[in-house]
C-alpha atoms as a PDB file:
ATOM      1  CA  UNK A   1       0.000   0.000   0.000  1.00  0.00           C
ATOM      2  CA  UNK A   2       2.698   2.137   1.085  1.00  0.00           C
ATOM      3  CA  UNK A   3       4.477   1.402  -2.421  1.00  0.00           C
ATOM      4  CA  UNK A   4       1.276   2.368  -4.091  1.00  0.00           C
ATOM      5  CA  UNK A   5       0.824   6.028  -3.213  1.00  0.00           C
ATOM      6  CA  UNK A   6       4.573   6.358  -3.482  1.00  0.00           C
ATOM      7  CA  UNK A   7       4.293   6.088  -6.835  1.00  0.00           C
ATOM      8  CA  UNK A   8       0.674   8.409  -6.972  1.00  0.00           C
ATOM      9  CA  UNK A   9       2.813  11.031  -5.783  1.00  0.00           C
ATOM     10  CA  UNK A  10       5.829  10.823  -7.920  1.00  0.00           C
ATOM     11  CA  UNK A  11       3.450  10.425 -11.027  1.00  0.00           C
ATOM     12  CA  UNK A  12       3.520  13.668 -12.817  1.00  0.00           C
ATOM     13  CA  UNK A  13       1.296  12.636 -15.940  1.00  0.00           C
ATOM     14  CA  UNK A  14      -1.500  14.235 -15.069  1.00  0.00           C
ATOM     15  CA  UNK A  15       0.138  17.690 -13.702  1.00  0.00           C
ATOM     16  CA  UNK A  16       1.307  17.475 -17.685  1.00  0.00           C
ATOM     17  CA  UNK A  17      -1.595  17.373 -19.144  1.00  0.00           C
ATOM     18  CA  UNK A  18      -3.361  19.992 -17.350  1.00  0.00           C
ATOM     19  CA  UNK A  19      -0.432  22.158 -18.009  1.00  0.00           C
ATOM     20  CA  UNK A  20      -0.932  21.812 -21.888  1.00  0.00           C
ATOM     21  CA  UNK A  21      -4.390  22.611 -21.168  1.00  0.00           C
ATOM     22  CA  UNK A  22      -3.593  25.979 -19.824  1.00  0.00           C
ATOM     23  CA  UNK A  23      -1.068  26.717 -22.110  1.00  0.00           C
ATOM     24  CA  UNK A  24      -4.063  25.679 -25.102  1.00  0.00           C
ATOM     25  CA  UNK A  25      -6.709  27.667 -23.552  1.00  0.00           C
ATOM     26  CA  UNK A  26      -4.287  30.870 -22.970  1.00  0.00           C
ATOM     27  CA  UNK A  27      -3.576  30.351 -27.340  1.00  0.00           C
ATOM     28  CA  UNK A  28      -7.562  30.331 -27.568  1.00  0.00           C
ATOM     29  CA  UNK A  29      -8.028  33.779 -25.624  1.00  0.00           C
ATOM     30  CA  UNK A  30      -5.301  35.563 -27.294  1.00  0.00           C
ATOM     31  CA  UNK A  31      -6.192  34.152 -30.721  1.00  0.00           C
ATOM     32  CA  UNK A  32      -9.990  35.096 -30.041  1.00  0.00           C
ATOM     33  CA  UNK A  33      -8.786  38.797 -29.024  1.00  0.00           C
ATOM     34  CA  UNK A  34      -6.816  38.975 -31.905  1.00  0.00           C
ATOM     35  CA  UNK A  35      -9.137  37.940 -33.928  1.00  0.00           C
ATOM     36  CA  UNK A  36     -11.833  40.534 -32.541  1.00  0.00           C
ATOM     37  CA  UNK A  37      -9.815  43.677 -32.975  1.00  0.00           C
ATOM     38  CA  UNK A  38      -8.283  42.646 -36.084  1.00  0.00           C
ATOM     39  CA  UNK A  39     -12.590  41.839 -37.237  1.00  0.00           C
ATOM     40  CA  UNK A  40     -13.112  45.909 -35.852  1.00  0.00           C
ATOM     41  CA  UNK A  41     -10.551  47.483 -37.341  1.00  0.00           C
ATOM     42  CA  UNK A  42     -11.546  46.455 -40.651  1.00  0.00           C
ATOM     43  CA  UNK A  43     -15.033  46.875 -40.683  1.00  0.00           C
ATOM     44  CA  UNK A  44     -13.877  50.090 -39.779  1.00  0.00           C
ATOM     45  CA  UNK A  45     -12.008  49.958 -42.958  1.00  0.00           C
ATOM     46  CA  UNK A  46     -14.581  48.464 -45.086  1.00  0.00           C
ATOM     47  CA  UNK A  47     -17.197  51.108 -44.342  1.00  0.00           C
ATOM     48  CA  UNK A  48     -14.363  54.297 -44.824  1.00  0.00           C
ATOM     49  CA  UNK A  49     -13.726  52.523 -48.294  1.00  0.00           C
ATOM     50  CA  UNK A  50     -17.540  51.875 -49.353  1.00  0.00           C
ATOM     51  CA  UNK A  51     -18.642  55.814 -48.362  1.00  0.00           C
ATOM     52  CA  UNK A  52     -15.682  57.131 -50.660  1.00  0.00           C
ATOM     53  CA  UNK A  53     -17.360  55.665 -53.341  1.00  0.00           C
ATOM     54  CA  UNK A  54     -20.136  56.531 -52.729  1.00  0.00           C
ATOM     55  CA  UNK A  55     -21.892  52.978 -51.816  1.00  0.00           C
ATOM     56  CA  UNK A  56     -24.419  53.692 -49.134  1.00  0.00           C
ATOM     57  CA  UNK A  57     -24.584  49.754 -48.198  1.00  0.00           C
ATOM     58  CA  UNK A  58     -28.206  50.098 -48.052  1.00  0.00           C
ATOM     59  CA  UNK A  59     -29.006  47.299 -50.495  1.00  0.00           C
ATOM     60  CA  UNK A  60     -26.201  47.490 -53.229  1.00  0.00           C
ATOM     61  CA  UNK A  61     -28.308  49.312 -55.414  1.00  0.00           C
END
């Protein structure tokens, strides 16, 4: 028994995978705030570019 959580304690497996998590998750939230600022500044650019010529974006008429 003694032998048995001797070797639960050394194990380190699982502290590994939970650190990938972390590290995967932390990608995810700077890739989704990228992602959002990047999406606003060029919507910001789209609609500058369709009013100087003279595109309303109200139907594409």
């Amino acid at each position: 028994m003694k032998n048995l959580v001797s070797r639960f304690f050394k194990d380190e497996s699982g502290a590994t995978a939970i650190e990938y998590g972390l590290i995967a998750a932390l990608i995810a939230v700077v890739i989704i705030g990228a992602v959002t600022t990047l999406g606003t500044s060029l919507s910001g650019t789209f609609e500058t570019v369709s009013g100087s010529l003279g595109g309303g974006g109200e139907g594409g008429e």
